[in-house]
N, C-alpha and C. Protein backbone atom coordinates (compact mmCIF):
# COMPACT_ATOMS: atom_id res chain seq x y z
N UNK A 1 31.16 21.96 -7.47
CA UNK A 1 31.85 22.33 -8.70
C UNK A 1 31.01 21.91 -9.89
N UNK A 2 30.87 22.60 -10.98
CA UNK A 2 30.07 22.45 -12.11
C UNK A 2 30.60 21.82 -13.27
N UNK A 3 30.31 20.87 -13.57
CA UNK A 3 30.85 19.91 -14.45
C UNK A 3 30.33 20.11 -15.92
N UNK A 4 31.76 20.51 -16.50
CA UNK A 4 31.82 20.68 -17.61
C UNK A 4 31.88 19.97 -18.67
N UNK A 5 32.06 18.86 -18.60
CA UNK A 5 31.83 17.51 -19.69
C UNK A 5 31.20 16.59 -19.38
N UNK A 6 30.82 15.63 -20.54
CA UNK A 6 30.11 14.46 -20.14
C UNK A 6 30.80 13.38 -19.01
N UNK A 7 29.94 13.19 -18.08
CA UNK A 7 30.67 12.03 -17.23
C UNK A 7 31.49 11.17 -17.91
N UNK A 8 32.33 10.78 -17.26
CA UNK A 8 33.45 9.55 -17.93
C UNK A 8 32.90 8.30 -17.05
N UNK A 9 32.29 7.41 -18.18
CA UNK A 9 32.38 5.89 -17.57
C UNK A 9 33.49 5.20 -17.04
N UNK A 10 32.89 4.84 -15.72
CA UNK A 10 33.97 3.62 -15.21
C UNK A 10 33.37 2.35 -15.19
N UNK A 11 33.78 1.41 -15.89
CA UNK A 11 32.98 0.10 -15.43
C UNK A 11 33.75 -1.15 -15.08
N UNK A 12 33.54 -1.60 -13.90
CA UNK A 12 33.90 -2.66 -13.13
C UNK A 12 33.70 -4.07 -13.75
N UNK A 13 34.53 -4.71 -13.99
CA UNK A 13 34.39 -5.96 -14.51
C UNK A 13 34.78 -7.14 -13.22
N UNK A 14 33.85 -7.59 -12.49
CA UNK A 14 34.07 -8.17 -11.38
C UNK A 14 33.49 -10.13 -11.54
N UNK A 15 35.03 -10.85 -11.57
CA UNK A 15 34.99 -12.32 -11.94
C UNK A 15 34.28 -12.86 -10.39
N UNK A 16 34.37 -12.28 -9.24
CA UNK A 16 34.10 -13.08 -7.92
C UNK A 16 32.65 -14.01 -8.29
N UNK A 17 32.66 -14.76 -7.23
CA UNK A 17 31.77 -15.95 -7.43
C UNK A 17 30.99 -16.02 -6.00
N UNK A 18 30.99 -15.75 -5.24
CA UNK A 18 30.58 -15.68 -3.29
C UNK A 18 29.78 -14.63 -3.60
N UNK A 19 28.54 -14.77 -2.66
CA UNK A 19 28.35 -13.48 -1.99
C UNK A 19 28.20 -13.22 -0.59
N UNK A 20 29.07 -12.44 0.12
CA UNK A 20 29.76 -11.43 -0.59
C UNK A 20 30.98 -12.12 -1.18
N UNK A 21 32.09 -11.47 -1.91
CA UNK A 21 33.22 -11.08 -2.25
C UNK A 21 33.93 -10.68 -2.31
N UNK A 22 34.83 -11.21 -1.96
CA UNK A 22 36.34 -10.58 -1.84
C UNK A 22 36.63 -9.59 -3.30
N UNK A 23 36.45 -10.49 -4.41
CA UNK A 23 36.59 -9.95 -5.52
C UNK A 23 36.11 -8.74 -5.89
N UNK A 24 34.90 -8.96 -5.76
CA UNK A 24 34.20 -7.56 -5.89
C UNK A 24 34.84 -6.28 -4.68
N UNK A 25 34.83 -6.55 -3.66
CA UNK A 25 35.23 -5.93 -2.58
C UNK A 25 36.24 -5.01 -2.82
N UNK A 26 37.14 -5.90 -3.58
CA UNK A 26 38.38 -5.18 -4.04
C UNK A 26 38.24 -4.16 -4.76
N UNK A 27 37.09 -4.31 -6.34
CA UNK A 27 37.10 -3.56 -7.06
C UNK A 27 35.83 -2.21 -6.53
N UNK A 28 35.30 -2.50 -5.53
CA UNK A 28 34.92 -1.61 -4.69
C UNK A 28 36.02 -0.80 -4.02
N UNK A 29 36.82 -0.94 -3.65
CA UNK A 29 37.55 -0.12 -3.28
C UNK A 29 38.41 0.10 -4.27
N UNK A 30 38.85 -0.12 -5.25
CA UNK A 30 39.26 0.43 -5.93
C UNK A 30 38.46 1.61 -7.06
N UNK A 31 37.14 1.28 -7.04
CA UNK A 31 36.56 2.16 -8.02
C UNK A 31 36.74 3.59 -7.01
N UNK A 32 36.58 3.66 -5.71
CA UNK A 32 36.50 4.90 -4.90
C UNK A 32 37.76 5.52 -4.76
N UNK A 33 38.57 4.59 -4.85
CA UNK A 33 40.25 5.57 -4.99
C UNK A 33 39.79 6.41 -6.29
N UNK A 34 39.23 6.01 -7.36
CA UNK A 34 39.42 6.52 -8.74
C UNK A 34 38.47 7.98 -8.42
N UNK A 35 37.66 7.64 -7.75
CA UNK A 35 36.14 8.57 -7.28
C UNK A 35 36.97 9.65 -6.81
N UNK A 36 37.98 9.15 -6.05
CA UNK A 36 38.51 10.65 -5.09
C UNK A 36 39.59 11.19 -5.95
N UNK A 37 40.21 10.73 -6.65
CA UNK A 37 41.17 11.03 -7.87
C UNK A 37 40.38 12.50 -8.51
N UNK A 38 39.09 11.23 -9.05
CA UNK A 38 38.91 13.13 -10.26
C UNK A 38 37.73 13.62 -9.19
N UNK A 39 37.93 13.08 -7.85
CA UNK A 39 36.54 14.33 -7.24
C UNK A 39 37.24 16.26 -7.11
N UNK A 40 38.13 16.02 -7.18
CA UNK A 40 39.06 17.20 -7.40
C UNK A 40 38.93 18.22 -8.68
N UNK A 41 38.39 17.78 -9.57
CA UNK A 41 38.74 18.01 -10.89
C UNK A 41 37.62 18.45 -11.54
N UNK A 42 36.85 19.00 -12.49
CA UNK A 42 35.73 19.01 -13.07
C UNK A 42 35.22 18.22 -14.25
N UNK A 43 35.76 16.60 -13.83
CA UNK A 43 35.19 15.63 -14.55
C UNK A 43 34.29 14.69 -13.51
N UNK A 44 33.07 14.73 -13.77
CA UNK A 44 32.14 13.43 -13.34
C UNK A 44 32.04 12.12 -13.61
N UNK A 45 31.97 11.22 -13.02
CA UNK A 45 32.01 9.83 -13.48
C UNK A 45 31.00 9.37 -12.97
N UNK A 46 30.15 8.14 -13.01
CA UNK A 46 29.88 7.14 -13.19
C UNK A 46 30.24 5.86 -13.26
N UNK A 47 29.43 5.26 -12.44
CA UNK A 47 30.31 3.32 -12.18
C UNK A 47 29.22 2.35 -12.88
N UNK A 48 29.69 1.85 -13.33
CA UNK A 48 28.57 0.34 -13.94
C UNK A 48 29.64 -0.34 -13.46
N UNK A 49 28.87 -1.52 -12.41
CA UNK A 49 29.51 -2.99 -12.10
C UNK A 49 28.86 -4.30 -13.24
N UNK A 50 30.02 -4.74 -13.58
CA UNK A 50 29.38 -6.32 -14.58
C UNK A 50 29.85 -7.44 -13.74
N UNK A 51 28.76 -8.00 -12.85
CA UNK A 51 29.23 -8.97 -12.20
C UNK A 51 28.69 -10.26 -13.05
N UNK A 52 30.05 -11.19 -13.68
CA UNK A 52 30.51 -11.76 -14.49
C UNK A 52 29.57 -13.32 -13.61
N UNK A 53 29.26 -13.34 -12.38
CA UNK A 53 28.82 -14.34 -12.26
C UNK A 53 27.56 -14.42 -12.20
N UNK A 54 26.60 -13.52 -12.30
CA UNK A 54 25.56 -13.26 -13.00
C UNK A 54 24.85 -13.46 -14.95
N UNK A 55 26.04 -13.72 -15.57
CA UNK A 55 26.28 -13.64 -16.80
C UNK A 55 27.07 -14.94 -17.37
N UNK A 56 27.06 -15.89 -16.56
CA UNK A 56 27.85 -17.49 -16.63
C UNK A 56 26.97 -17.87 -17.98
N UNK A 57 26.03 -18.41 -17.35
CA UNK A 57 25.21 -19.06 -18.37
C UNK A 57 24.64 -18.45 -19.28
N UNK A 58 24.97 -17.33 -19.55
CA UNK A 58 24.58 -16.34 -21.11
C UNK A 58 26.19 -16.64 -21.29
N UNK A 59 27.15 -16.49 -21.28
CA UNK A 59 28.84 -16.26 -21.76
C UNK A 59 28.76 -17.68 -22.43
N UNK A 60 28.31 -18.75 -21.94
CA UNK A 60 28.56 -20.12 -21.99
C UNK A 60 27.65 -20.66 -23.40
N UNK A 61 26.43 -20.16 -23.33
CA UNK A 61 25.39 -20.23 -24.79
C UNK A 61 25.60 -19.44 -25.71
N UNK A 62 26.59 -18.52 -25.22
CA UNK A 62 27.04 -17.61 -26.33
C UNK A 62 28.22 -18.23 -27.48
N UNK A 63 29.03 -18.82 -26.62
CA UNK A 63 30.04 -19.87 -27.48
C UNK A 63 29.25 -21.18 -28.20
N UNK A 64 28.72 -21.56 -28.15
CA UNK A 64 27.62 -22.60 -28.75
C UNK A 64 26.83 -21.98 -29.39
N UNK A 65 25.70 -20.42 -29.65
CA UNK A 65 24.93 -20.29 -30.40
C UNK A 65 25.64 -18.94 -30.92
N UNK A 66 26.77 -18.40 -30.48
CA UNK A 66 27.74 -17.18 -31.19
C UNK A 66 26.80 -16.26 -31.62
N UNK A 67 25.92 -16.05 -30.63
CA UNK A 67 25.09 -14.53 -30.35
C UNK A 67 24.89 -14.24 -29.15
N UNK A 68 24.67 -13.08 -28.01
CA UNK A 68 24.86 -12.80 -27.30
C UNK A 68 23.50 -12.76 -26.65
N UNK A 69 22.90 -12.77 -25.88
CA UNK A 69 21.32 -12.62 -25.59
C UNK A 69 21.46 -10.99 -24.77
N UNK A 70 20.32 -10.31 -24.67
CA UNK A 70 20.14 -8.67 -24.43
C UNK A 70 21.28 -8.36 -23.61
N UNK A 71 20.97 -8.79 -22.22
CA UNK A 71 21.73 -8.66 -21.14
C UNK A 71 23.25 -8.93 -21.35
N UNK A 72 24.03 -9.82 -22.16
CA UNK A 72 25.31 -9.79 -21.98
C UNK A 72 25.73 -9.07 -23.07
N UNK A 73 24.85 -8.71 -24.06
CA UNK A 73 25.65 -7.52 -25.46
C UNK A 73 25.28 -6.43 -23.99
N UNK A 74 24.32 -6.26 -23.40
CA UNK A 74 24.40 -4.91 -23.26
C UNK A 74 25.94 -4.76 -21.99
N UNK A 75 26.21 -6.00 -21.61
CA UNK A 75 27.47 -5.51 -20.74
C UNK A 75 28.92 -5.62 -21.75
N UNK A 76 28.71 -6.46 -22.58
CA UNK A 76 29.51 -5.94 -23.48
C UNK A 76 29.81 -4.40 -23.95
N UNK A 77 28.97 -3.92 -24.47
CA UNK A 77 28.88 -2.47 -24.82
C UNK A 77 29.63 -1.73 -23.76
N UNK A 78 28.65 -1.69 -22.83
CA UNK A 78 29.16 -1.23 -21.77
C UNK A 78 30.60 -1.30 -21.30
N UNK A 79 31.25 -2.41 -21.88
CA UNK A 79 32.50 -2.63 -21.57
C UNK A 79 33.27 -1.71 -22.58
N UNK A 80 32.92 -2.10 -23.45
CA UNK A 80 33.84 -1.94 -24.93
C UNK A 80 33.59 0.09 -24.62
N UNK A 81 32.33 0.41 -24.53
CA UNK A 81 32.38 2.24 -24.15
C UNK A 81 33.20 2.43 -23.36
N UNK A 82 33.06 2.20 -22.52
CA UNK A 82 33.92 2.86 -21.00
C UNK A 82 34.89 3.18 -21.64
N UNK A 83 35.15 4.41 -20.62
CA UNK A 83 36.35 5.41 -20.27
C UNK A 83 37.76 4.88 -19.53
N UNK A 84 37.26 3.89 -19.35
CA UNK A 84 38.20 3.14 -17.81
C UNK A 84 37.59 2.15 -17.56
N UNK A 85 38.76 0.73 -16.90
CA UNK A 85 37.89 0.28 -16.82
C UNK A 85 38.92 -0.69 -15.55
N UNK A 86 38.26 -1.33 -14.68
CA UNK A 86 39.04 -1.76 -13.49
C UNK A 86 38.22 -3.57 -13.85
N UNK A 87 39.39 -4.66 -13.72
CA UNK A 87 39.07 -5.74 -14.47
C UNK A 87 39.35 -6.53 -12.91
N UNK A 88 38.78 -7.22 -12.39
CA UNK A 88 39.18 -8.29 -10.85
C UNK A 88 38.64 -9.03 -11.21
N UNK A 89 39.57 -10.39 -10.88
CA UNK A 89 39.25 -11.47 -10.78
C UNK A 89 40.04 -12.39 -9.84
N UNK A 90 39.33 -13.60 -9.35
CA UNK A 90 39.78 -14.88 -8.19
C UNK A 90 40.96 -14.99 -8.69
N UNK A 91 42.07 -15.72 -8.41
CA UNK A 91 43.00 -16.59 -8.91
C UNK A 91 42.58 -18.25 -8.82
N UNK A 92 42.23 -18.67 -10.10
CA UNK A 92 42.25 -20.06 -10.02
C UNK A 92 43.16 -20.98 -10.68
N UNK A 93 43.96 -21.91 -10.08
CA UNK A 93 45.21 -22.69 -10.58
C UNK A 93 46.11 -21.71 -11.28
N UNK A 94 45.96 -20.77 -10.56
CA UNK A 94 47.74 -20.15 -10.65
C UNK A 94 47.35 -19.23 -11.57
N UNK A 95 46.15 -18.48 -12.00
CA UNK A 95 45.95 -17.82 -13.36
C UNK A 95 44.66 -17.08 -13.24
N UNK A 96 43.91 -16.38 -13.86
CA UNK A 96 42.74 -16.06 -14.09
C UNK A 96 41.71 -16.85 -13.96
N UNK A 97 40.42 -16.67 -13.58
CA UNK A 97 39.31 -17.85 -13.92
C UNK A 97 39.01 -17.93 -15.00
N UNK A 98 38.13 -19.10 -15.57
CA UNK A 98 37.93 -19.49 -16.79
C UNK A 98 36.45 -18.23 -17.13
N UNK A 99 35.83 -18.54 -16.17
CA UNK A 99 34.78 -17.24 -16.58
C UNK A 99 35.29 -15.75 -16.78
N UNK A 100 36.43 -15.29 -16.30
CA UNK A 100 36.51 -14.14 -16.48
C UNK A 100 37.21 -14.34 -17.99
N UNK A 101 38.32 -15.39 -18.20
CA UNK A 101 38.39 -15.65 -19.28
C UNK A 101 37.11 -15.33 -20.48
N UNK A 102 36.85 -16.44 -20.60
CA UNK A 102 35.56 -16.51 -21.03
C UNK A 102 34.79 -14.76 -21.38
N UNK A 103 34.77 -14.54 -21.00
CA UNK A 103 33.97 -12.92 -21.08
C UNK A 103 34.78 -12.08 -22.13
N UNK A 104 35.99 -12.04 -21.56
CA UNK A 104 37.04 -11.15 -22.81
C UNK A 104 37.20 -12.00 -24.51
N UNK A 105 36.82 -13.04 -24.30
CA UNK A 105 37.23 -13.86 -25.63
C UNK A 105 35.90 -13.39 -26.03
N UNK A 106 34.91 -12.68 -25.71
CA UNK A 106 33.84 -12.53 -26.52
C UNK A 106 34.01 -11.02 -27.23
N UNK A 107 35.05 -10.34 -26.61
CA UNK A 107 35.02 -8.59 -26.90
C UNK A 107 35.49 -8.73 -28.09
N UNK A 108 35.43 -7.99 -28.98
CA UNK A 108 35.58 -7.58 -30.45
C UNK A 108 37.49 -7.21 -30.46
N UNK A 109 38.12 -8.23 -31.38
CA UNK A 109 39.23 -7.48 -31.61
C UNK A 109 39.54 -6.16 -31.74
N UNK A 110 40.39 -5.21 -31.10
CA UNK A 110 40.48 -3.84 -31.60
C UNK A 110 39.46 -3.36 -30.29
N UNK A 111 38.33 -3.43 -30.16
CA UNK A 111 37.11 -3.12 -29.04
C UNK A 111 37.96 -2.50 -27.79
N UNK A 112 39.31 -2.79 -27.17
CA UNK A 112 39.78 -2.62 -25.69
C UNK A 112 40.87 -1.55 -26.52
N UNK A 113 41.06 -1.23 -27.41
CA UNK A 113 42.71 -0.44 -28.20
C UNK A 113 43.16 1.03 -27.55
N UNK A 114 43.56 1.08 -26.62
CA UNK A 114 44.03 2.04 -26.21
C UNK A 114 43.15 2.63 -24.84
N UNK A 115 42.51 1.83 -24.30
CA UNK A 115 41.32 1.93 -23.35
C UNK A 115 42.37 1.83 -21.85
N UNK A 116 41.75 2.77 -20.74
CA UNK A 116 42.57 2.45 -19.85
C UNK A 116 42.09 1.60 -19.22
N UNK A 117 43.13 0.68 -18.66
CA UNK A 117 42.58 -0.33 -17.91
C UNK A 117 43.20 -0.52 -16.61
N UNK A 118 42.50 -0.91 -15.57
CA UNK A 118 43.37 -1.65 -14.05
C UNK A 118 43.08 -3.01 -13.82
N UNK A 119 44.19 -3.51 -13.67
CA UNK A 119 44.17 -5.08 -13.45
C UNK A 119 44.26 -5.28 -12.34
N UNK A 120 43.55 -6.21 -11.45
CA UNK A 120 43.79 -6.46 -9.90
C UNK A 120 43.22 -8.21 -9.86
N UNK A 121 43.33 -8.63 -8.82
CA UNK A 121 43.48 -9.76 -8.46
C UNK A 121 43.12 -10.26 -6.80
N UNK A 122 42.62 -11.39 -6.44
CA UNK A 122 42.68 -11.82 -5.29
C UNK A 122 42.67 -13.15 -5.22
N UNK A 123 43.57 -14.31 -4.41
CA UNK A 123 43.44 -15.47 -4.16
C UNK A 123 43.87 -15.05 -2.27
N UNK A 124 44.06 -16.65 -2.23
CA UNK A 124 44.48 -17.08 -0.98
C UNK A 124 45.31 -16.74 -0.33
N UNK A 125 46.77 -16.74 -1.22
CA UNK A 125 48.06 -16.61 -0.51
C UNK A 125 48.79 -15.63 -1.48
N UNK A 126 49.84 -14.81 -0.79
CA UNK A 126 50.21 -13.34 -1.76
C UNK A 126 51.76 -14.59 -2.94
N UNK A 127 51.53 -15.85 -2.96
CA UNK A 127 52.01 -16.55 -3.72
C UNK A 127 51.30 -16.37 -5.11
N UNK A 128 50.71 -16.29 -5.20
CA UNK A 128 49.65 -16.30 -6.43
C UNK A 128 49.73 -14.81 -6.97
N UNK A 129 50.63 -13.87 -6.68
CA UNK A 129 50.55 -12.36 -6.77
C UNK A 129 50.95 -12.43 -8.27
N UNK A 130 51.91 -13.54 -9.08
CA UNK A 130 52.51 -13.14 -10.05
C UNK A 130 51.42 -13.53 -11.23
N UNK A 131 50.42 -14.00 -11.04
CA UNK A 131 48.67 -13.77 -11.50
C UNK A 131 49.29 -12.66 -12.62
N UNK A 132 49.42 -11.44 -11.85
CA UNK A 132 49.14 -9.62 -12.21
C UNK A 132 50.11 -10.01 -13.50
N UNK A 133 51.30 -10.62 -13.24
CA UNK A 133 52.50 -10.09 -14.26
C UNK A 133 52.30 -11.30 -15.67
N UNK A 134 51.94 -12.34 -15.09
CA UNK A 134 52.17 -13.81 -15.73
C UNK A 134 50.57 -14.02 -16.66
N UNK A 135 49.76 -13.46 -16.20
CA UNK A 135 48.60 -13.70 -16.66
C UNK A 135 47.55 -12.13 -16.91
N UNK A 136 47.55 -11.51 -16.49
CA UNK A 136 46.47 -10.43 -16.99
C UNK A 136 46.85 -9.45 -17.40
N UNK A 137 48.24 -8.73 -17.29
CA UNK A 137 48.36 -8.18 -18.46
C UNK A 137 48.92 -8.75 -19.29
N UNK A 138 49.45 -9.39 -19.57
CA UNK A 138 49.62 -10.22 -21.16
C UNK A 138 48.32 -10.23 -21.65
N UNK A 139 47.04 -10.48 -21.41
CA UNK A 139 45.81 -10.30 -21.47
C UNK A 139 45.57 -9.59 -22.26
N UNK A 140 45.92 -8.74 -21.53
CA UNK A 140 45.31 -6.98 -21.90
C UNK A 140 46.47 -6.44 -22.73
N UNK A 141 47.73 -6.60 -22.70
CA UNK A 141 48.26 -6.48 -23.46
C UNK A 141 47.70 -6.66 -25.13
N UNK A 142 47.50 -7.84 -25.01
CA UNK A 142 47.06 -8.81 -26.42
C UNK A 142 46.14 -8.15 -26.91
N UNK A 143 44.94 -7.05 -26.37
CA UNK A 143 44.27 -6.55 -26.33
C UNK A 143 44.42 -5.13 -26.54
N UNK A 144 45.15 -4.64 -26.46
CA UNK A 144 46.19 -3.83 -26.62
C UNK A 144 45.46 -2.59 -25.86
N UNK A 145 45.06 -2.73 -25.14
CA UNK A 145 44.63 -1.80 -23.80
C UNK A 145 45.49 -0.88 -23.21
N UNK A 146 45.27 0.22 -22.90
CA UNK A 146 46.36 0.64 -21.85
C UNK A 146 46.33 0.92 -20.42
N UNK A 147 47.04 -0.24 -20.03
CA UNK A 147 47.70 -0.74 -18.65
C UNK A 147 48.11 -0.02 -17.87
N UNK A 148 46.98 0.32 -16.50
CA UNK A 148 47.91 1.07 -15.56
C UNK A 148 48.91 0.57 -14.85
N UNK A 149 49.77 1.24 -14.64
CA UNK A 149 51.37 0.76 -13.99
C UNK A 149 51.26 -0.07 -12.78
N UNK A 150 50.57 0.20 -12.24
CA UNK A 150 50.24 -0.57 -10.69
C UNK A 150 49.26 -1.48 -11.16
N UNK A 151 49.16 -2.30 -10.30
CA UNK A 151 48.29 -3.68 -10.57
C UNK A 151 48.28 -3.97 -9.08
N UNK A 152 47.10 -4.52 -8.69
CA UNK A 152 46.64 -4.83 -7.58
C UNK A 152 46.41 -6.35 -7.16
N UNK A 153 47.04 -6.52 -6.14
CA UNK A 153 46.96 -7.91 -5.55
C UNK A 153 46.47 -8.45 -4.37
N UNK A 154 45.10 -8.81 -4.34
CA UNK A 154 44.88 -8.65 -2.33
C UNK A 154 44.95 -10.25 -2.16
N UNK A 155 46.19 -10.97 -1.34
CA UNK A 155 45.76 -11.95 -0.46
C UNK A 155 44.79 -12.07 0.55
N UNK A 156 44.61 -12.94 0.90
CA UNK A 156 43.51 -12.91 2.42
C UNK A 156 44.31 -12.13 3.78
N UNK A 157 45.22 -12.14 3.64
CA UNK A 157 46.25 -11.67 4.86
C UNK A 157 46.13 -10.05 4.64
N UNK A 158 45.83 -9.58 3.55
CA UNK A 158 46.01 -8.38 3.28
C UNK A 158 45.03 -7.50 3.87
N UNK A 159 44.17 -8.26 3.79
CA UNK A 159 43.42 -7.12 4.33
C UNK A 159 43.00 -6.90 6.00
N UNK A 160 43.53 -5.72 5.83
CA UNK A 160 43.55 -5.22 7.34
C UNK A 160 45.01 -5.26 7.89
N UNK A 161 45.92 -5.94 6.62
CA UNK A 161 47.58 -5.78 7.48
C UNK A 161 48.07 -4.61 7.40
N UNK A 162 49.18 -4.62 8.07
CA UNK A 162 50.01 -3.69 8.58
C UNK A 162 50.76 -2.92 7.23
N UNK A 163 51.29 -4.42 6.36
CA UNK A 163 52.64 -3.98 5.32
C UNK A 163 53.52 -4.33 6.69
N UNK A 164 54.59 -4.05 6.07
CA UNK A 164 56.38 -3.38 6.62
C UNK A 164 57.30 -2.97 6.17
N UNK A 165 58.22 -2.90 6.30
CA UNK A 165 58.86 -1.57 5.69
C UNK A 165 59.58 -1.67 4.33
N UNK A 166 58.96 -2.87 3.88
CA UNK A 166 59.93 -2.67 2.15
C UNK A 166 58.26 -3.36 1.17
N UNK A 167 57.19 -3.50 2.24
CA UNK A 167 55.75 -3.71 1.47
C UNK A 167 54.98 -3.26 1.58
N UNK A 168 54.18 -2.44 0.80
CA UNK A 168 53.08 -1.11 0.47
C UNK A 168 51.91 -1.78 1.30
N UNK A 169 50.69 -1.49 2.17
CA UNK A 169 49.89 -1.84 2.74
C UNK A 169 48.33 -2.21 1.71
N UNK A 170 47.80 -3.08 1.28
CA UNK A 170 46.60 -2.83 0.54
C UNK A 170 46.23 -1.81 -0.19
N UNK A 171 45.87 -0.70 1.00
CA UNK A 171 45.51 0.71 1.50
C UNK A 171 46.18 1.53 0.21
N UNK A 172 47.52 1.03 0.44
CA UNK A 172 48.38 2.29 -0.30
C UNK A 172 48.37 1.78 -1.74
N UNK A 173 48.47 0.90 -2.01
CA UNK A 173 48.28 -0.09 -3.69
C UNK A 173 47.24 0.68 -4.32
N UNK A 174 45.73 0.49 -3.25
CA UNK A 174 45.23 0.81 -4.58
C UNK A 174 44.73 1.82 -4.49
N UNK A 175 45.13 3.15 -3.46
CA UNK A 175 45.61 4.45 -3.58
C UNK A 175 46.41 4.86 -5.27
N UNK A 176 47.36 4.06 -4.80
CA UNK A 176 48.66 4.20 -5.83
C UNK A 176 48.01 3.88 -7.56
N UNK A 177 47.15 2.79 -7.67
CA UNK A 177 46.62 2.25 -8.93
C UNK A 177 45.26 3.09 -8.66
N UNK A 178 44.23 3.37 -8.40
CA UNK A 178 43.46 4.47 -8.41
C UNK A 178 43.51 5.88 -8.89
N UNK A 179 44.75 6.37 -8.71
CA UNK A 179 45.71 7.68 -9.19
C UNK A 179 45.59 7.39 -10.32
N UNK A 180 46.35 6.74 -10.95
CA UNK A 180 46.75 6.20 -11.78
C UNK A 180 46.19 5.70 -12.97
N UNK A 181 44.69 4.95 -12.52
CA UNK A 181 43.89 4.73 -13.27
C UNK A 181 43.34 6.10 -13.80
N UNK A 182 42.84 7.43 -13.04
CA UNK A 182 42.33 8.37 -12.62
C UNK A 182 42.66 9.17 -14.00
N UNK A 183 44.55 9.34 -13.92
CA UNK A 183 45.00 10.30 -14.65
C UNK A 183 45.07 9.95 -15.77
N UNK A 184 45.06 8.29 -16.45
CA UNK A 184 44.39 7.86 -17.89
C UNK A 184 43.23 8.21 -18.15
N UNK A 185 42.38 7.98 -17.37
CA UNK A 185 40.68 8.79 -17.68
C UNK A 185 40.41 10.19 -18.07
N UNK A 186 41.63 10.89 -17.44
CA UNK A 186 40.79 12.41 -17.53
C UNK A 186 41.66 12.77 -18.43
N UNK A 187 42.54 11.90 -19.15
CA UNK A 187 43.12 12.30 -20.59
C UNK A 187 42.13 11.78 -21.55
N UNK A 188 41.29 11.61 -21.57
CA UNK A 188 40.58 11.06 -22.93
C UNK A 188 39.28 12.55 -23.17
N UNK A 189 38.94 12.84 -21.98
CA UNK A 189 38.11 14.29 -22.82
C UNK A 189 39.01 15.30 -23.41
N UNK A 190 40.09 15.31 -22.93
CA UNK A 190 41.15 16.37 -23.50
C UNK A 190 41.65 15.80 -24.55
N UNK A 191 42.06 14.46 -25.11
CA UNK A 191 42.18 14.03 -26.70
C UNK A 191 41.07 14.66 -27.49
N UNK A 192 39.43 14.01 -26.78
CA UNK A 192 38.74 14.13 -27.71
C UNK A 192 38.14 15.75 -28.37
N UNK A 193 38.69 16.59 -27.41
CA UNK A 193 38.71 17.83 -27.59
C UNK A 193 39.73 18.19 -28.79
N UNK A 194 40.85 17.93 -28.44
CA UNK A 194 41.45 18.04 -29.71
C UNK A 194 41.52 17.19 -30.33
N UNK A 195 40.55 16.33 -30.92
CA UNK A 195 40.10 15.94 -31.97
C UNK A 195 41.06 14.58 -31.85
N UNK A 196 41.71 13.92 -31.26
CA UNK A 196 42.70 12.60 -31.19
C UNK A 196 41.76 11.60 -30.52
N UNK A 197 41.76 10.72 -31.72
CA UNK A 197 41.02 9.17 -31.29
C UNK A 197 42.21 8.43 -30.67
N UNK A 198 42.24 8.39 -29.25
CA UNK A 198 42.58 7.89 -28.66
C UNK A 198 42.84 6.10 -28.76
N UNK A 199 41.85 5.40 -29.13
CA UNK A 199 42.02 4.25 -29.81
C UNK A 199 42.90 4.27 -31.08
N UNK A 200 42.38 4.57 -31.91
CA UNK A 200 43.36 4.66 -33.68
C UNK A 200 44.30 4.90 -32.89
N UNK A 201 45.20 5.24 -31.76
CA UNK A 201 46.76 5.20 -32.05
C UNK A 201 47.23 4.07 -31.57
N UNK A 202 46.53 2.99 -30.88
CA UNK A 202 46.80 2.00 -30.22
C UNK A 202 46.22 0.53 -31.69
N UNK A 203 45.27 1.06 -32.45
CA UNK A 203 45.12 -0.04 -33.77
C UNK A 203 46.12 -0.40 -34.47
């Protein structure tokens, strides 16, 4: 199929700290739900991953010398452009990590305003799930982003379980938030066609 507009950026904002990662892992599979979403459609995308633990010790000299060195403006940018954008991070003490923290306190007020976003998450135990509700979108809220409805949560148990019959399987989550993310993305060439800055309505 012949693609009629400019690719839509997706970029992965991935807090994991291991390699490999769970964290990342996640937002690997979640960027490909999004892949099969608009592979249907005649919008192209593109993935940039910002793996946030690559970028510690630039985030960290950045708060002490409050300039950014090449490499972390340029994932900034990169952030602040995107079309979409899928945000994972560990759960540490009941909340976000301080590095993934850390990274968003550097984005430009206004910079995330009306941007779609997916929030997902992974710790230990599916105790830590209320991460999604208690901590990252209020986040992004504050940010005034727009939040896909589903939010993603992988315990360690999750992957590869079953579910049962009143709990969605991994599988189907971020099926479900992939969609989802998908159909915020492929509304923004059709604003910008008719001429609607999609941000200015969220400033």
């Amino acid at each position: 199929m012949q693609h009629t507009t400019e690719p839509l950026n997706l970029v992965v904002v991935s807090a994991g700290l291991g390699v490999p990662s769970s964290t990342r892992l996640l937002g690997d599979r979640i960027t490909e739900s999004v892949r099969r979403e608009l592979a249907g459609t005649d919008l192209a995308v593109q993935v940039r991953v910002v793996e946030l633990r690559d970028l510690a010790v630039m985030i960290a000299n950045n708060f002490v010398t409050g300039f950014p060195v090449p490499a972390l403006a340029e994932a900034i940018e990169a952030v602040t452009g995107a079309d979409g954008l899928i945000a994972v991070t560990p759960v540490f003490t009941a909340s976000y990590s301080g590095l993934f923290k850390s990274f968003f306190d550097l984005i430009e007020p206004g910079a995330l305003s009306g941007k779609p976003v997916l929030i997902a998450a992974t710790g230990g135990t599916a105790r830590h799930s209320l991460v999604l509700d208690h901590a990252l979108r209020p986040l992004f809220a504050y940010l005034r982003a727009q939040i896909a409805p589903t939010a993603v949560y992988a315990a360690s148990e999750d992957w590869g379980g079953t579910g049962d019959a009143l709990t969605e399987t991994l599988p189907d989550r971020i099926a479900r938030a992939g969609r989802e993310l998908a159909l915020l993305m492929a509304a923004r060439p059709a604003d910008r066609a008719r001429g609607t800055d999609t941000a200015a309505l969220f400033a």
